[in-house]
Protein backbone atom coordinates (compact mmCIF):
# COMPACT_ATOMS: atom_id res chain seq x y z
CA UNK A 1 0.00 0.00 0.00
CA UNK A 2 1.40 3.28 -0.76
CA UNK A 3 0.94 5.30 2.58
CA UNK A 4 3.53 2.34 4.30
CA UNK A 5 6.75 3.13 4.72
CA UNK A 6 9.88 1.71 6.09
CA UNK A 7 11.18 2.97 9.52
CA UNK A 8 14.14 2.18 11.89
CA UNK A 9 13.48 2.10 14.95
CA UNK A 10 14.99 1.31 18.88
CA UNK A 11 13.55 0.00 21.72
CA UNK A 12 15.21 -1.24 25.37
CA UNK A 13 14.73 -4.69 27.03
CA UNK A 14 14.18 -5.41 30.19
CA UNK A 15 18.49 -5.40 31.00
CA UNK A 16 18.41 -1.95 29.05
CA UNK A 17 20.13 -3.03 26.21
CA UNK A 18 19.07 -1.37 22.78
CA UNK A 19 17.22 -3.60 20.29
CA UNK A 20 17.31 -2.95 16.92
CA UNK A 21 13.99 -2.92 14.90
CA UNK A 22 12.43 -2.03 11.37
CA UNK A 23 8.71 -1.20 11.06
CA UNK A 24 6.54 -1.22 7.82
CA UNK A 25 3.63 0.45 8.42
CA UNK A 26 1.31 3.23 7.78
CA UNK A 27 2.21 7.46 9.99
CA UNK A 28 -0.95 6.07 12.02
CA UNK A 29 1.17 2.85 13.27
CA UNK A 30 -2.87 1.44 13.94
CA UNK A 31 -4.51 -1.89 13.09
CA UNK A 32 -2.60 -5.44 13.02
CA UNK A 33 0.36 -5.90 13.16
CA UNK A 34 2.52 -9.09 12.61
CA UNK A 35 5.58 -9.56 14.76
CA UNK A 36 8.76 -11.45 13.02
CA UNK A 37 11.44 -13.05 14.89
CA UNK A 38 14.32 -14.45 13.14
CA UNK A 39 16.34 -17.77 13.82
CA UNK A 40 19.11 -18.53 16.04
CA UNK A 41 21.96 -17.26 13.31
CA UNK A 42 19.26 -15.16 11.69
CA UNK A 43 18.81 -11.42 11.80
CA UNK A 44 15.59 -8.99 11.72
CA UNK A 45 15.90 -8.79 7.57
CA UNK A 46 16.69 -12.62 6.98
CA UNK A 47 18.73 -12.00 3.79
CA UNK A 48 16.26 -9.77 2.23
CA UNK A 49 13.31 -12.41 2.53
CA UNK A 50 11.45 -10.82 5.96
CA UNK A 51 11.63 -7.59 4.57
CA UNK A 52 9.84 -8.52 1.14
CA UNK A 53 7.00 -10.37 3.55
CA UNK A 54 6.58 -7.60 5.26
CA UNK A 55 6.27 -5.53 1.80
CA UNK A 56 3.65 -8.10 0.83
CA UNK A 57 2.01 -7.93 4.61
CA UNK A 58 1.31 -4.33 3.76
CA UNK A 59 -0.14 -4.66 0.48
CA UNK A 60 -2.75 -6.69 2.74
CA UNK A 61 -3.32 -4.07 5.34
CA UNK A 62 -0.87 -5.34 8.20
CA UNK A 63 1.92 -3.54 9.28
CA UNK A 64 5.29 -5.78 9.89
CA UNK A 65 7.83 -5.49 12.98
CA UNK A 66 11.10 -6.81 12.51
CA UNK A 67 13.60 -6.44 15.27
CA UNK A 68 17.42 -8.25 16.06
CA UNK A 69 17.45 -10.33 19.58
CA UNK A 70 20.03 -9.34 21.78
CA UNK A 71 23.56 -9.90 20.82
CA UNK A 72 22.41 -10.43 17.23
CA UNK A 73 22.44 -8.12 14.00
CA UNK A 74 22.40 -4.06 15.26
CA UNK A 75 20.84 -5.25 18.48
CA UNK A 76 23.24 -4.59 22.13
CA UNK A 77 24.69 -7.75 24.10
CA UNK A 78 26.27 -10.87 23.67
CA UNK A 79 25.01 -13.86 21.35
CA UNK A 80 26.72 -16.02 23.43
CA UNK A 81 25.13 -15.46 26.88
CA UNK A 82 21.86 -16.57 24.99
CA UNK A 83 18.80 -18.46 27.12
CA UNK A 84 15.62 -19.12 25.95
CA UNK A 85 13.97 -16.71 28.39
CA UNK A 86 16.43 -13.74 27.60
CA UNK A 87 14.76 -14.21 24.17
CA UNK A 88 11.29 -14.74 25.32
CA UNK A 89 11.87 -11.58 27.11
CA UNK A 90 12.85 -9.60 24.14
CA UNK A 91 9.78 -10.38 22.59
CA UNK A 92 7.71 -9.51 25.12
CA UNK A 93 9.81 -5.89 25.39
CA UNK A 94 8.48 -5.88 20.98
CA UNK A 95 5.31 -6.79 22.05
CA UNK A 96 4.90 -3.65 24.39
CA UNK A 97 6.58 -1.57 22.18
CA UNK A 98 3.94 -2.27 19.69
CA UNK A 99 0.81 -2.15 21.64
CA UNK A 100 2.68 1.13 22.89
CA UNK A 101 3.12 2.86 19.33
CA UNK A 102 -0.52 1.90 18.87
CA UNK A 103 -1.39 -1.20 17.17
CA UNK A 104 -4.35 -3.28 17.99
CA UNK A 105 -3.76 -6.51 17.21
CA UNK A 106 -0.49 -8.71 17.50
CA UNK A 107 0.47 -11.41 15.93
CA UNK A 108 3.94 -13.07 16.09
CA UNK A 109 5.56 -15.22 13.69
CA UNK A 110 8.96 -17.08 14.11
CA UNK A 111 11.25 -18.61 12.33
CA UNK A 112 13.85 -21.96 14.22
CA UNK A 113 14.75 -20.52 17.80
CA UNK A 114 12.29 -17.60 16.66
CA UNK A 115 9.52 -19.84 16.07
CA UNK A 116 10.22 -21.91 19.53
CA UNK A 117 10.45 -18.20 21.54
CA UNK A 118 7.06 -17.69 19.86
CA UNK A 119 5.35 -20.45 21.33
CA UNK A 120 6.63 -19.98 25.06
CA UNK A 121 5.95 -15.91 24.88
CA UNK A 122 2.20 -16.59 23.35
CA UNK A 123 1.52 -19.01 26.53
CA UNK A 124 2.35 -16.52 28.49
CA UNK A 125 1.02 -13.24 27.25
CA UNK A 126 -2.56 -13.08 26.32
CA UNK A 127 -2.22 -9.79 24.38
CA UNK A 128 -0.93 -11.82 21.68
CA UNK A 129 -4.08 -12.73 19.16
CA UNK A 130 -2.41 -15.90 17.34
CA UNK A 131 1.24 -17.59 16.83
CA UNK A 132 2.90 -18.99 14.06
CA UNK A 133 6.23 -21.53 13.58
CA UNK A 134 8.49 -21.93 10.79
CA UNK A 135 10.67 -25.23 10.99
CA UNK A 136 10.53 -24.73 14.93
CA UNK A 137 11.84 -27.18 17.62
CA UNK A 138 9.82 -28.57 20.09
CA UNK A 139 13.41 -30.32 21.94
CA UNK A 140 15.52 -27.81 22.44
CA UNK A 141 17.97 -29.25 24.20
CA UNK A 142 18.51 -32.30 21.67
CA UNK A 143 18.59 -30.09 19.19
CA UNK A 144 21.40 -27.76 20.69
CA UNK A 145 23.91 -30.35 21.62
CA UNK A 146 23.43 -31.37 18.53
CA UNK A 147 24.44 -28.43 17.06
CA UNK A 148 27.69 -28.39 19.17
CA UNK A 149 30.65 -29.41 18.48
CA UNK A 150 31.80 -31.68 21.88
CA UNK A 151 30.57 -30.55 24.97
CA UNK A 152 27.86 -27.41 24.59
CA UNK A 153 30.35 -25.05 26.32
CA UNK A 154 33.77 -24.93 25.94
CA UNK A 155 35.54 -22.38 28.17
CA UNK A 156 38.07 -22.27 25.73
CA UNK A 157 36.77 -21.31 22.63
CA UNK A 158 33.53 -19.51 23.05
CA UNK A 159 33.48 -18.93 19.56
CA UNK A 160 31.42 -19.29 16.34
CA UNK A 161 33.05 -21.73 14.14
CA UNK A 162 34.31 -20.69 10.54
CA UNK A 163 31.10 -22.32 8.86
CA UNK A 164 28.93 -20.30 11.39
CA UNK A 165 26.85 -23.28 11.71
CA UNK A 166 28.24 -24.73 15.22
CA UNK A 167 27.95 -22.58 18.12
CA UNK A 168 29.37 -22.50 21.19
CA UNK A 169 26.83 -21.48 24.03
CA UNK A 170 27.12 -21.53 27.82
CA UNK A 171 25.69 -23.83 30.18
CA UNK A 172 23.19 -21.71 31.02
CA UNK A 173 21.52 -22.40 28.21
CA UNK A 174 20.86 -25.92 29.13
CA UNK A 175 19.97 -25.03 32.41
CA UNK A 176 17.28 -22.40 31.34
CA UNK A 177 15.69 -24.96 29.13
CA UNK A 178 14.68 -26.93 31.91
CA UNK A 179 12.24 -24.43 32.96
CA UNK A 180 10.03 -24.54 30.05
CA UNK A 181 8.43 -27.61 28.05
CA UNK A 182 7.23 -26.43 24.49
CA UNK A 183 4.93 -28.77 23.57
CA UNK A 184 3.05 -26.99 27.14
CA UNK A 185 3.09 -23.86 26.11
CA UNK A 186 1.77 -24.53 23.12
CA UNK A 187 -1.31 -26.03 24.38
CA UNK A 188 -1.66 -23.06 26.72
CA UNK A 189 -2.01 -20.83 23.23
CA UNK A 190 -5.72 -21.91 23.21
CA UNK A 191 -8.18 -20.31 22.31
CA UNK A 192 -5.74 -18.32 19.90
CA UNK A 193 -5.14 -20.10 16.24
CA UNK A 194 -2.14 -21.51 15.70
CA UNK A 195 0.10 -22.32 12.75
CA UNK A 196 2.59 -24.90 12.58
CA UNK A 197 5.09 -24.42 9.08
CA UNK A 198 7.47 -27.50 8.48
CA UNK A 199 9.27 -28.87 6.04
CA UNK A 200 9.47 -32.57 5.00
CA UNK A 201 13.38 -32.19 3.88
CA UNK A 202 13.92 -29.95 7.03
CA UNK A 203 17.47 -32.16 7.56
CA UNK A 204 18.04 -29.30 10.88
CA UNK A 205 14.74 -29.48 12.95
CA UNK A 206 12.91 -32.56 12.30
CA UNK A 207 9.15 -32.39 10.75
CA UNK A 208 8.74 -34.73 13.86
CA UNK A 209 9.24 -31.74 15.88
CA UNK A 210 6.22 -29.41 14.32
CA UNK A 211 3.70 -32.91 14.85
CA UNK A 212 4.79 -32.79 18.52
CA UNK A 213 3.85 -29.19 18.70
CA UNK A 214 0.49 -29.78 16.81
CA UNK A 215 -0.43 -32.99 18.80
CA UNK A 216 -0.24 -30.73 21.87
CA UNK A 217 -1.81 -27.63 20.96
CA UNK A 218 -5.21 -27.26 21.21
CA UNK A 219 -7.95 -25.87 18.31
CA UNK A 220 -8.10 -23.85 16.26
CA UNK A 221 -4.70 -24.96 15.08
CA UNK A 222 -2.90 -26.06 11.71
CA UNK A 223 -0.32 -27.79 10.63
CA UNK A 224 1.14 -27.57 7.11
CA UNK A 225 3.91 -29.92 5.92
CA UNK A 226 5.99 -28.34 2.59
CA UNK A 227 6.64 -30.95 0.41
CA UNK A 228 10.14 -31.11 -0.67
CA UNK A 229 10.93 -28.07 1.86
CA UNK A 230 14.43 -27.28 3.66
CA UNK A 231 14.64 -25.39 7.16
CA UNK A 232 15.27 -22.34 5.11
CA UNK A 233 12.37 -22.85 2.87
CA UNK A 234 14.85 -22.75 0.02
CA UNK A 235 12.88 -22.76 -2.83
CA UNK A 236 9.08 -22.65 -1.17
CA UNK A 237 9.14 -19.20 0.53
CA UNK A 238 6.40 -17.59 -1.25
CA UNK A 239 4.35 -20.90 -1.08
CA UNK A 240 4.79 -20.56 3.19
CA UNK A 241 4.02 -16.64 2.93
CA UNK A 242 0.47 -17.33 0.86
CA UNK A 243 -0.43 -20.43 4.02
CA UNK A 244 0.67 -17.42 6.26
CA UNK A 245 -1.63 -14.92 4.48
CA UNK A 246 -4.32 -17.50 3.94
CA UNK A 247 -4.43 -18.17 7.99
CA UNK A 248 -4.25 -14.71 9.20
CA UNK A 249 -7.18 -14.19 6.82
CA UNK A 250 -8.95 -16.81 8.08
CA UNK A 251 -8.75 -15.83 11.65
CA UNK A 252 -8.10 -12.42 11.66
CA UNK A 253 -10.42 -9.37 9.88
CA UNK A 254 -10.06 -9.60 6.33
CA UNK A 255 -7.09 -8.57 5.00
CA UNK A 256 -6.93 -5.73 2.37
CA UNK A 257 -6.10 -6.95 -0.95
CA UNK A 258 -5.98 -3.73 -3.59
């Protein structure tokens, strides 16, 4: 729509470091709003592809919030002091900045890590209408040693390898994952819709992962399986955008098609 526009923008977390953010949206900053959050070696404008959603969000009427978790992208801290809560936490801090700037209706979307912080942060904050996963993980913990290369943190080398695949993250992490069970909190998302995006050549996060989380939540809920489709949604990214669009449609007001 012509009246959105791009716009950075800053907001502070709960430790009062700066988050970095991009909004598309109309001067008014009313009506829906849809809430991205990138993957664990992701930032807000996921090589180009979150900011083109967003582009196409708007030509439908709903404004798009990007923003970089902290330690990641133009966003303050340090990746490698990263917990699950510190990122639920930053999402609840985008959350209030939204329904702060004026926006009536929040949904988030998430992407990996993103998509697993959007589940716990939904179950806890009813001012969140719906939630929806990309290729998210439901066993965090599996999942993150597996990613590691020996023991998940190595004192020595606290480093991101040279293929910036295998991280190196403090215990903490592991410790802070035993407060939280995902396949819980979605349930607890009821009666909000949710929307559970996997792919069936996801070869990082396991399509078992996104049954898990559908098994547990409760309706309305959805769960679409991409044929063919990698954790980056390689070569199906506009098909997951038009099941995106389709769903908010379906559950939200009608979306504004020119």
């Amino acid at each position: 729509m012509s009246d959105y526009q791009w716009q950075k923008v800053n907001l502070t977390n709960y430790r009062n470091l700066k988050l970095a953010g991009l909004l598309y949206s109309p001067p008014e900053h009313s009506g829906p709003v849809v809430i991205g959050c990138h993957g664990m070696m992701g930032t807000k404008e996921g090589n180009g592809q979150a900011l083109k959603m967003a582009e196409e969000l708007g030509r439908r009427g709903w404004s798009a919030f990007l923003f970089d978790f902290t330690g990641v992208g133009e966003s303050e801290g340090v990746f490698k002091e990263l917990t699950l809560t510190r990122q639920i936490d930053d999402l609840t801090c985008a959350v209030d900045w939204c329904r702060a700037q004026g926006f009536t209706r929040i949904v988030t979307q998430g992407r990996s890590l993103g998509g697993s912080t959007v589940l716990c942060q939904a179950a806890r904050d009813s001012r969140v209408a719906g939630a929806c996963t990309w290729a998210a993980p439901a066993n965090l913990r599996d999942l993150i040693i597996g990613m590691t290369e020996g023991p998940p943190y190595n004192p020595g080398n606290d480093k991101t390898a040279d293929n910036d695949v295998f991280v190196y993250l403090k215990q903490d992490f592991l410790h802070d994952l035993e407060g939280y069970d995902l396949t819980i909190c979605a349930a607890l998302i009821a009666p909000r819709p949710l929307l559970v995006i996997h792919g069936t050549k996801d070869f990082s996060v396991s399509p078992a992962e996104a049954k898990a989380i559908y098994n547990a939540a409760r309706q309305p809920k959805e769960l679409v399986l991409i044929e063919e489709g990698d954790h980056q949604f390689t070569e199906h990214h506009t098909q997951v955008w038009e099941i995106f669009f389709r769903w908010l449609e379906t559950h939200f007001s009608p979306l504004n098609v020119p």
